[in-house]
PDB file of N, CA and C in Angstrom:
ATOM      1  N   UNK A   1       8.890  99.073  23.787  1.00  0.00           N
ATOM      2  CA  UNK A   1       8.683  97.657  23.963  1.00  0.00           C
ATOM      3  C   UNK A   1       7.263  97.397  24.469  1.00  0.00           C
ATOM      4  N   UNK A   2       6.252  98.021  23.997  1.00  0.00           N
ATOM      5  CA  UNK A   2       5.133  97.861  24.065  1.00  0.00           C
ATOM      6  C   UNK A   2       4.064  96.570  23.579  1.00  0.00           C
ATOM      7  N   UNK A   3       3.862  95.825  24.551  1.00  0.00           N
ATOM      8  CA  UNK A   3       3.436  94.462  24.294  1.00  0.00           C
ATOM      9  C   UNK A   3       1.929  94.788  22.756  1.00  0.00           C
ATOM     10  N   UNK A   4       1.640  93.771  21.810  1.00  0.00           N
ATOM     11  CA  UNK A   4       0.857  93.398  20.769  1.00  0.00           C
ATOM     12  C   UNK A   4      -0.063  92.558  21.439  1.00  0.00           C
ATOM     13  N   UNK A   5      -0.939  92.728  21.975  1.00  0.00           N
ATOM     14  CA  UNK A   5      -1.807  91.802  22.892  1.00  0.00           C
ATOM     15  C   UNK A   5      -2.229  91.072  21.514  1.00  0.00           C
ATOM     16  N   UNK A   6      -2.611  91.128  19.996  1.00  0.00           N
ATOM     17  CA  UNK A   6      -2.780  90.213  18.816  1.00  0.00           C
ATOM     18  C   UNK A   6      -1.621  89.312  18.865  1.00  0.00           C
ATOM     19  N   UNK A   7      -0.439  89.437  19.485  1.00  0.00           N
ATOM     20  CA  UNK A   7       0.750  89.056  18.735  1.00  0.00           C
ATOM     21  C   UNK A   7       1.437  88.439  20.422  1.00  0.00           C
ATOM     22  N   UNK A   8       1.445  88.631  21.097  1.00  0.00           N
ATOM     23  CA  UNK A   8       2.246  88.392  22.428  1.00  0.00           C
ATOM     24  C   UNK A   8       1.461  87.894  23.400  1.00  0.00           C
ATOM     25  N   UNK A   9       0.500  87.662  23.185  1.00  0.00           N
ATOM     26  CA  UNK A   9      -0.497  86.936  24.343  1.00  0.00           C
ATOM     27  C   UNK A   9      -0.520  84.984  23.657  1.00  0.00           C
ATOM     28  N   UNK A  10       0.008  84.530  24.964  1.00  0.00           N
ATOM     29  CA  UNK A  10       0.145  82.702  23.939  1.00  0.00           C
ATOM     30  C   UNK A  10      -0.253  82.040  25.588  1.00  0.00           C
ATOM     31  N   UNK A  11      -1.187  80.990  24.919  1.00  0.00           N
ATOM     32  CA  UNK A  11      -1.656  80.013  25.585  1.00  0.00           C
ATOM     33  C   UNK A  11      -0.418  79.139  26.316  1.00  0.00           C
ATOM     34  N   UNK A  12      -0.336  78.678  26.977  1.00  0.00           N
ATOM     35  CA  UNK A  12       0.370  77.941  27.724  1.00  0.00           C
ATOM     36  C   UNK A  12       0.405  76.374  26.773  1.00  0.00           C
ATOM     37  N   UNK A  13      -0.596  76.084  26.101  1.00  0.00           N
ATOM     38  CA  UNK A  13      -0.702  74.568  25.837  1.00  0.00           C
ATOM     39  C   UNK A  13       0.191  74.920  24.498  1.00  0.00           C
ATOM     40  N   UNK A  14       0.481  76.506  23.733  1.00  0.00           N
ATOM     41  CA  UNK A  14       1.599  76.660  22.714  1.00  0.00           C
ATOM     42  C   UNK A  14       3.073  76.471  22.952  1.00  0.00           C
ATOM     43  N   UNK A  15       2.767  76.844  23.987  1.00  0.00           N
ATOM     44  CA  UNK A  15       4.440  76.664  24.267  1.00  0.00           C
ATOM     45  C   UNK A  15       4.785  75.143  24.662  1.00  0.00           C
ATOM     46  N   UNK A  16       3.657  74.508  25.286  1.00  0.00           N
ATOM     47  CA  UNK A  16       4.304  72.937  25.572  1.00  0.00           C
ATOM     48  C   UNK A  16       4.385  72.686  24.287  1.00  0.00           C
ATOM     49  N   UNK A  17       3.765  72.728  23.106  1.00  0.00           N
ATOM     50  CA  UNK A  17       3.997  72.336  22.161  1.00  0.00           C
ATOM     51  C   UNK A  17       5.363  72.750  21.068  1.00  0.00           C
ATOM     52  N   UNK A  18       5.619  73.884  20.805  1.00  0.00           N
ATOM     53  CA  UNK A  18       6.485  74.614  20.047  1.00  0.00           C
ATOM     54  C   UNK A  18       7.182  75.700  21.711  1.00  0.00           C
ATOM     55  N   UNK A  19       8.222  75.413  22.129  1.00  0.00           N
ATOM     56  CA  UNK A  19       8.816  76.155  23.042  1.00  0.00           C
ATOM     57  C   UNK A  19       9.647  77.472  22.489  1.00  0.00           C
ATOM     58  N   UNK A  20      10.035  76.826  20.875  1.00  0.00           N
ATOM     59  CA  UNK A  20      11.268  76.832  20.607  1.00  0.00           C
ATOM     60  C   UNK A  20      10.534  78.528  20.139  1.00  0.00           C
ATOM     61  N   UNK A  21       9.749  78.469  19.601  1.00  0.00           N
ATOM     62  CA  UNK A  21       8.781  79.324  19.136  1.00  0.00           C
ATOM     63  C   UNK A  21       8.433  80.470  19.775  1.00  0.00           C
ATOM     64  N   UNK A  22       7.930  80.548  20.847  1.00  0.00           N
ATOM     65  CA  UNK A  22       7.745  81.244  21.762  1.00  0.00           C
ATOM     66  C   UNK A  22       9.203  82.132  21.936  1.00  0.00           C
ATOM     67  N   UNK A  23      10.643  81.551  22.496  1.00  0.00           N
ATOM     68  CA  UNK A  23      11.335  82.018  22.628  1.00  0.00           C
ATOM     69  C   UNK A  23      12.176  82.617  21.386  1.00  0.00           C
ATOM     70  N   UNK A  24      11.927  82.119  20.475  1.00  0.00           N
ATOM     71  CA  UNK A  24      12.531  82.874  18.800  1.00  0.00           C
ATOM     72  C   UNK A  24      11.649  84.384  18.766  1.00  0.00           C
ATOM     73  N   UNK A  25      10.217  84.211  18.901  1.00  0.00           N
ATOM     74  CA  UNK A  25       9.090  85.230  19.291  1.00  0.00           C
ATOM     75  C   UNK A  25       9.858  86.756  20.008  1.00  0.00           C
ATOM     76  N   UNK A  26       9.938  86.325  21.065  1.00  0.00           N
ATOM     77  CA  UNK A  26      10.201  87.475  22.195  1.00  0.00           C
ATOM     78  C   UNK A  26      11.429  87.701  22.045  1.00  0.00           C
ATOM     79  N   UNK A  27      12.561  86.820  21.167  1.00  0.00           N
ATOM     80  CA  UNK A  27      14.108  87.348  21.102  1.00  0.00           C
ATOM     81  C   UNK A  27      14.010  88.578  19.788  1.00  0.00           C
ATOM     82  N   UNK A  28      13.003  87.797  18.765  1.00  0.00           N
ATOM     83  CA  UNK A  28      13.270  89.116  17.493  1.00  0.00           C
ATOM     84  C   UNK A  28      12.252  89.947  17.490  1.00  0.00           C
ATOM     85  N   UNK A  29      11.435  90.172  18.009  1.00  0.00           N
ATOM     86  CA  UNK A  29      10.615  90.648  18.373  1.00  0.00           C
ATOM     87  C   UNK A  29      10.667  92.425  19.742  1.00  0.00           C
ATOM     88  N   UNK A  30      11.444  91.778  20.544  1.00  0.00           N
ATOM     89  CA  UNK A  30      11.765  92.780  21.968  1.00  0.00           C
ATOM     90  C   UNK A  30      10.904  92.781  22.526  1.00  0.00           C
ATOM     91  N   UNK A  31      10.047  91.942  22.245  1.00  0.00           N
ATOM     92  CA  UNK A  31       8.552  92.143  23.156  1.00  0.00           C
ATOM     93  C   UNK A  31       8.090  91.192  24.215  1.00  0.00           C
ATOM     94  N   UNK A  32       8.273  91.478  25.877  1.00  0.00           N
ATOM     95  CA  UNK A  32       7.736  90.426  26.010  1.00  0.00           C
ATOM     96  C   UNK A  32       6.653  89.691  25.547  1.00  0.00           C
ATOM     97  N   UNK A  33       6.196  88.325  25.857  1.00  0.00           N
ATOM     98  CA  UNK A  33       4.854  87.461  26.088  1.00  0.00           C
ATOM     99  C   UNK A  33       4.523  87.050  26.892  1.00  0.00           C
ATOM    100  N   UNK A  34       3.206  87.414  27.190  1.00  0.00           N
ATOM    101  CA  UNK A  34       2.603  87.132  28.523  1.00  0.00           C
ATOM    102  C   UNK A  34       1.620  85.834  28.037  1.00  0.00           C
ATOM    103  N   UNK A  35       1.646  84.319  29.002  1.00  0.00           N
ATOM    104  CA  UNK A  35       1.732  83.123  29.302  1.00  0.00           C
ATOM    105  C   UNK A  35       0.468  82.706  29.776  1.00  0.00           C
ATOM    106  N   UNK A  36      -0.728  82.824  29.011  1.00  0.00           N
ATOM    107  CA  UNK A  36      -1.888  82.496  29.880  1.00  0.00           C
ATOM    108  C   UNK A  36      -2.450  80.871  29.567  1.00  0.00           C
ATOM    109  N   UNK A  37      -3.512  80.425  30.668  1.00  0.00           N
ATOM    110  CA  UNK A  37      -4.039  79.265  31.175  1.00  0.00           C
ATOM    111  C   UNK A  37      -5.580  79.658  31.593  1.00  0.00           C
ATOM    112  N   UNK A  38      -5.838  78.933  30.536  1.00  0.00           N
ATOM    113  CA  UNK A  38      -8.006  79.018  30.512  1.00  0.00           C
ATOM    114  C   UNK A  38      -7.727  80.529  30.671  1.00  0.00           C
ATOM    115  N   UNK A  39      -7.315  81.446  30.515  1.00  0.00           N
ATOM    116  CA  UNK A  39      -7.817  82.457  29.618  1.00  0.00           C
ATOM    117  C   UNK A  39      -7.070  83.592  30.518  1.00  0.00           C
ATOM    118  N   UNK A  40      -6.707  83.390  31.676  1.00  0.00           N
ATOM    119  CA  UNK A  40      -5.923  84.278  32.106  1.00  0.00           C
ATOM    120  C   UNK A  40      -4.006  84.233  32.831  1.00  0.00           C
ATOM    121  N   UNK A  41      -3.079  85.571  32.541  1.00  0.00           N
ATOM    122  CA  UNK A  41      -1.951  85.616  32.504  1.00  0.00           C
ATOM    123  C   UNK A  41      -1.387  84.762  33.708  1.00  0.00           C
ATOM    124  N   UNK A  42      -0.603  84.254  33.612  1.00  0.00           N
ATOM    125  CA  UNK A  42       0.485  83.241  34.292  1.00  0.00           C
ATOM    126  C   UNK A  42       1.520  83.448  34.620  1.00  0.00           C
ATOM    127  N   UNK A  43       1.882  84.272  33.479  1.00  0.00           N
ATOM    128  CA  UNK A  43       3.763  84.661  33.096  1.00  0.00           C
ATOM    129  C   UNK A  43       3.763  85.036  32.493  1.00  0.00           C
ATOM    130  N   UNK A  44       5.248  85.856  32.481  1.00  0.00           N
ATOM    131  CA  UNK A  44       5.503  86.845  31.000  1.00  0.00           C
ATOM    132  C   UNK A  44       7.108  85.956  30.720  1.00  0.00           C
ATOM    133  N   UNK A  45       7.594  85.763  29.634  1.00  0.00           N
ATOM    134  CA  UNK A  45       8.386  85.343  28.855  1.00  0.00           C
ATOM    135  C   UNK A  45       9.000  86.418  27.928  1.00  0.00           C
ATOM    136  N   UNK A  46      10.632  86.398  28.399  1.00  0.00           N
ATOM    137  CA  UNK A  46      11.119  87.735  27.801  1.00  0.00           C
ATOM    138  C   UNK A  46      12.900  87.003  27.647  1.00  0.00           C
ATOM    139  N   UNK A  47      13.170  87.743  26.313  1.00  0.00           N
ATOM    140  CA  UNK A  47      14.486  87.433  26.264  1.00  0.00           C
ATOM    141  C   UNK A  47      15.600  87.588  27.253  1.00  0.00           C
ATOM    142  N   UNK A  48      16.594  86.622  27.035  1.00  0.00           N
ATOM    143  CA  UNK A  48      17.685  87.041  28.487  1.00  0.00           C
ATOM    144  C   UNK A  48      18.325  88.813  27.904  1.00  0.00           C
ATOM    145  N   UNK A  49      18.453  88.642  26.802  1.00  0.00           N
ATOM    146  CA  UNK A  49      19.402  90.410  26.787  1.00  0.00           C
ATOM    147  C   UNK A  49      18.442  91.451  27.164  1.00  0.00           C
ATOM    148  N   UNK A  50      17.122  91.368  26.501  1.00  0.00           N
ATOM    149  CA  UNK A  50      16.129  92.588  27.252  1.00  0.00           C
ATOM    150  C   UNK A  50      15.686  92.489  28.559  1.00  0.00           C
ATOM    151  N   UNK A  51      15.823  91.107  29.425  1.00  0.00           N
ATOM    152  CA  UNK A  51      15.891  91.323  30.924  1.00  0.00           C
ATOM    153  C   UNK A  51      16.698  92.497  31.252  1.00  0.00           C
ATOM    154  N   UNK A  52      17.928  91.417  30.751  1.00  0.00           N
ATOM    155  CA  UNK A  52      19.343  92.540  31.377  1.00  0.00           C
ATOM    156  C   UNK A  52      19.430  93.834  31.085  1.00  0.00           C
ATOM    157  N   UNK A  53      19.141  94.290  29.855  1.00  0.00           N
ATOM    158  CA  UNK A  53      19.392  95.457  29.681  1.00  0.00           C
ATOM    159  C   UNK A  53      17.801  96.109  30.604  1.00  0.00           C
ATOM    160  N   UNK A  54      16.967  95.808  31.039  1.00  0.00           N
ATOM    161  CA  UNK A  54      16.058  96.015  31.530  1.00  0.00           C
ATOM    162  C   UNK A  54      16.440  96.036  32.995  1.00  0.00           C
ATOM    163  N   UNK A  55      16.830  95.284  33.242  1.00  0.00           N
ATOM    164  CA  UNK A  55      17.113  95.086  35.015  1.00  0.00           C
ATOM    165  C   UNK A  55      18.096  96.276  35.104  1.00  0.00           C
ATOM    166  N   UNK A  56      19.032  96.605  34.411  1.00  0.00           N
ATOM    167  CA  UNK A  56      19.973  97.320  34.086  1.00  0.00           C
ATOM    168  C   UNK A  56      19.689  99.044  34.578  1.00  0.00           C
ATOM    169  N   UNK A  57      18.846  99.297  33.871  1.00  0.00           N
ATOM    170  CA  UNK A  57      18.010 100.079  33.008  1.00  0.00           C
ATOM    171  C   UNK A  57      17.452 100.913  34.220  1.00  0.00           C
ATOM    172  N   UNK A  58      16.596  99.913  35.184  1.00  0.00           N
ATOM    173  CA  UNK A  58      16.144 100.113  36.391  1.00  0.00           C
ATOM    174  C   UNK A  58      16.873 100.438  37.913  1.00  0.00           C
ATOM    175  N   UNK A  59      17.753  99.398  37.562  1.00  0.00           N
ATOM    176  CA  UNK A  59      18.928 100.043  38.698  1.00  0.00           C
ATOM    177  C   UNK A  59      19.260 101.117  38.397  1.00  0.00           C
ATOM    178  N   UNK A  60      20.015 101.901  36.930  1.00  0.00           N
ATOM    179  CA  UNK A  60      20.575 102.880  37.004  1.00  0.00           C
ATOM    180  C   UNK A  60      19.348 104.370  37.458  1.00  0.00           C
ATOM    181  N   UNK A  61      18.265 103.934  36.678  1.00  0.00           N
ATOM    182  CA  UNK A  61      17.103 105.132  37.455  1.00  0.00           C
ATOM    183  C   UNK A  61      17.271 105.403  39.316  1.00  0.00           C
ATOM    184  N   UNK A  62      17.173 104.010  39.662  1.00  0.00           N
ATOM    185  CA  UNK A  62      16.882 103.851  40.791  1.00  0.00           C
ATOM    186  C   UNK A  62      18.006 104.828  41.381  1.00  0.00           C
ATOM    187  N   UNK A  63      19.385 104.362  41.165  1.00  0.00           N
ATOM    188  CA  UNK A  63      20.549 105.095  41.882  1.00  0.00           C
ATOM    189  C   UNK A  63      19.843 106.504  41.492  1.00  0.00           C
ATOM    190  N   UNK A  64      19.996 107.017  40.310  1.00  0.00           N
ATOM    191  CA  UNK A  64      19.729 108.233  39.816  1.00  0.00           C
ATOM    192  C   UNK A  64      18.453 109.189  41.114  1.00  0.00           C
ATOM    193  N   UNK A  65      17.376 108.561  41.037  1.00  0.00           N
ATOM    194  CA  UNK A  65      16.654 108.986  42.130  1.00  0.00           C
ATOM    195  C   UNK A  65      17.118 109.244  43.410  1.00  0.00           C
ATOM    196  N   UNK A  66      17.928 107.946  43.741  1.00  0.00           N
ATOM    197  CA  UNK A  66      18.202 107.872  45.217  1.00  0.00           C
ATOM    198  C   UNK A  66      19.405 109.310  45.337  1.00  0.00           C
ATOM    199  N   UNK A  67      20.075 109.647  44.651  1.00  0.00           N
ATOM    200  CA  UNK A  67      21.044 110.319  44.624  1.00  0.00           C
ATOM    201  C   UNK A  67      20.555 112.095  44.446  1.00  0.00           C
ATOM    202  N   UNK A  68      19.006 112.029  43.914  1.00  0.00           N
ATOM    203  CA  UNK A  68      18.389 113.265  43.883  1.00  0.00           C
ATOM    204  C   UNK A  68      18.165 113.590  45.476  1.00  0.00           C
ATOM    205  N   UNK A  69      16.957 112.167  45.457  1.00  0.00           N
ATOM    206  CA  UNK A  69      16.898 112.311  46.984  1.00  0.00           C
ATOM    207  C   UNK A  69      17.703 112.465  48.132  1.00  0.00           C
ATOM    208  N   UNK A  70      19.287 111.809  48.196  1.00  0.00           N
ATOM    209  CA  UNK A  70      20.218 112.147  48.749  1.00  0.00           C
ATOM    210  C   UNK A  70      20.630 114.149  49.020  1.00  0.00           C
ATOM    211  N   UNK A  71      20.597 114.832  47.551  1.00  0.00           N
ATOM    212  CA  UNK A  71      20.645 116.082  47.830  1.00  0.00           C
ATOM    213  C   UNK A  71      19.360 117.078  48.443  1.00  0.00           C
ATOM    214  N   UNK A  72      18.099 116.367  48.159  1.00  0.00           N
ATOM    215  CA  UNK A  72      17.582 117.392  48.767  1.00  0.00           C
ATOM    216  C   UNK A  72      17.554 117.095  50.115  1.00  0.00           C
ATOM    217  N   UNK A  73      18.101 115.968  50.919  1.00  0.00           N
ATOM    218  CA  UNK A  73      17.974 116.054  52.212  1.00  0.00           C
ATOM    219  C   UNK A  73      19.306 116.296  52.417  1.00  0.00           C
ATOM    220  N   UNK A  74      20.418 116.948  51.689  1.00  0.00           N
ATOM    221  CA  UNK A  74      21.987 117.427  52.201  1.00  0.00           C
ATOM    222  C   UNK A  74      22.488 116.589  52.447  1.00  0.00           C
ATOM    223  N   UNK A  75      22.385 114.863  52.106  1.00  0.00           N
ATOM    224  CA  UNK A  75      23.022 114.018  52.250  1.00  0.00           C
ATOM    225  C   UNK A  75      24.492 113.732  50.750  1.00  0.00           C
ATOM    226  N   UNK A  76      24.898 114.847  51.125  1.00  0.00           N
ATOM    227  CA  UNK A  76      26.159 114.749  49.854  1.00  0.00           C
ATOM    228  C   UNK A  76      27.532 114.775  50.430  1.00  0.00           C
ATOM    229  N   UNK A  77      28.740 114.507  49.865  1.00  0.00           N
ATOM    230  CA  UNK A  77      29.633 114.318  50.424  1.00  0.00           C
ATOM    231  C   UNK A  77      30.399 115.423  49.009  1.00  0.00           C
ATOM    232  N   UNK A  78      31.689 116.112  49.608  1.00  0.00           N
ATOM    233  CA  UNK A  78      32.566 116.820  48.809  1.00  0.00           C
ATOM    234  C   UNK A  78      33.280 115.499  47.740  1.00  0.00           C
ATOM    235  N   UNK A  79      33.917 116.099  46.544  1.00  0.00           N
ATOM    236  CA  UNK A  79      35.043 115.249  46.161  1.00  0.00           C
ATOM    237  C   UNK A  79      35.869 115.091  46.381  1.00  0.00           C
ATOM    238  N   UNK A  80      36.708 116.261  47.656  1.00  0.00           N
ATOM    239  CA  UNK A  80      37.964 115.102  47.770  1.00  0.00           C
ATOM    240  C   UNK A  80      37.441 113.950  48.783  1.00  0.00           C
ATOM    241  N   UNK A  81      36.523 114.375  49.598  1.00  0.00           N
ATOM    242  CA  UNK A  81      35.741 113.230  50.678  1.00  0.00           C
ATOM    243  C   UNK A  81      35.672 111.803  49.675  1.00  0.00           C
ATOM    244  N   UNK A  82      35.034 111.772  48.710  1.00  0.00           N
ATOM    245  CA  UNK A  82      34.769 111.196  47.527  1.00  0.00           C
ATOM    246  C   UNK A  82      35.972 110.474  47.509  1.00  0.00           C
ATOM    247  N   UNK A  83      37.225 111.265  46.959  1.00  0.00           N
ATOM    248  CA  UNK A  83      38.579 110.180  46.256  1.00  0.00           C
ATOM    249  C   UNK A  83      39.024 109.675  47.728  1.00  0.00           C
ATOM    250  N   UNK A  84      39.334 110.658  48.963  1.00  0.00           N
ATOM    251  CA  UNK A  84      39.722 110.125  50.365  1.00  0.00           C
ATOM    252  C   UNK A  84      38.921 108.446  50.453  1.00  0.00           C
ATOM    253  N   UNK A  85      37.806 108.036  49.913  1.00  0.00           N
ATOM    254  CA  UNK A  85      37.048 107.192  50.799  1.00  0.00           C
ATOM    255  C   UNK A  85      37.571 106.261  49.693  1.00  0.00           C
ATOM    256  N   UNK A  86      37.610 106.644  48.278  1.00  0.00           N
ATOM    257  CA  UNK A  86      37.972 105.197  47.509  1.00  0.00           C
ATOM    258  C   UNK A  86      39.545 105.004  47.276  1.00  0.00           C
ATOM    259  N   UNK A  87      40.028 106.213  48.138  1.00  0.00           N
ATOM    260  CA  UNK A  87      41.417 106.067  48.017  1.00  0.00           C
ATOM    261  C   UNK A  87      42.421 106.341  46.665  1.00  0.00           C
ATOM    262  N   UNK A  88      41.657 107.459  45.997  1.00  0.00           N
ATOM    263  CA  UNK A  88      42.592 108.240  44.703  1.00  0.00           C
ATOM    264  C   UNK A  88      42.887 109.245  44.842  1.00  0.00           C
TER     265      UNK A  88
END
């Protein structure tokens, strides 16, 4: 999802004009657009499903890390500790 700075960079005075445009853009596309004013970025404009699957995306790394980091400091718990705590 590597932004087209030819293709994904839009003036701000485009979108007051054609909104509809912009957002058809970044839905078939997957790409965000970044939102500039007299010549520099403002905002980026990105579909709601590639947020989500993006926000998504990031949490699950995040746990993933935190859970590395959890073992190398011996912060692990057994599995039956595991089912005992959620109760299976």
């Amino acid at each position: 999802m590597n932004p087209k700075f030819s293709e994904d960079v839009i003036p701000l005075s485009d979108v007051k004009i054609n909104p509809g445009k912009v957002v058809k853009h970044v839905t078939e596309t997957h790409r965000p657009a970044l939102l500039t004013s007299r010549g520099r970025g403002v905002a980026i404009v990105q579909s709601l499903s590639d947020y989500e699957a993006d926000t998504e995306e990031r949490n699950f790394l995040s746990g993933v890390v935190q859970g590395l980091l959890d073992l190398e400091e011996d912060r692990e718990l057994s599995l039956d500790a595991v089912k005992k705590h959620l109760g299976i």
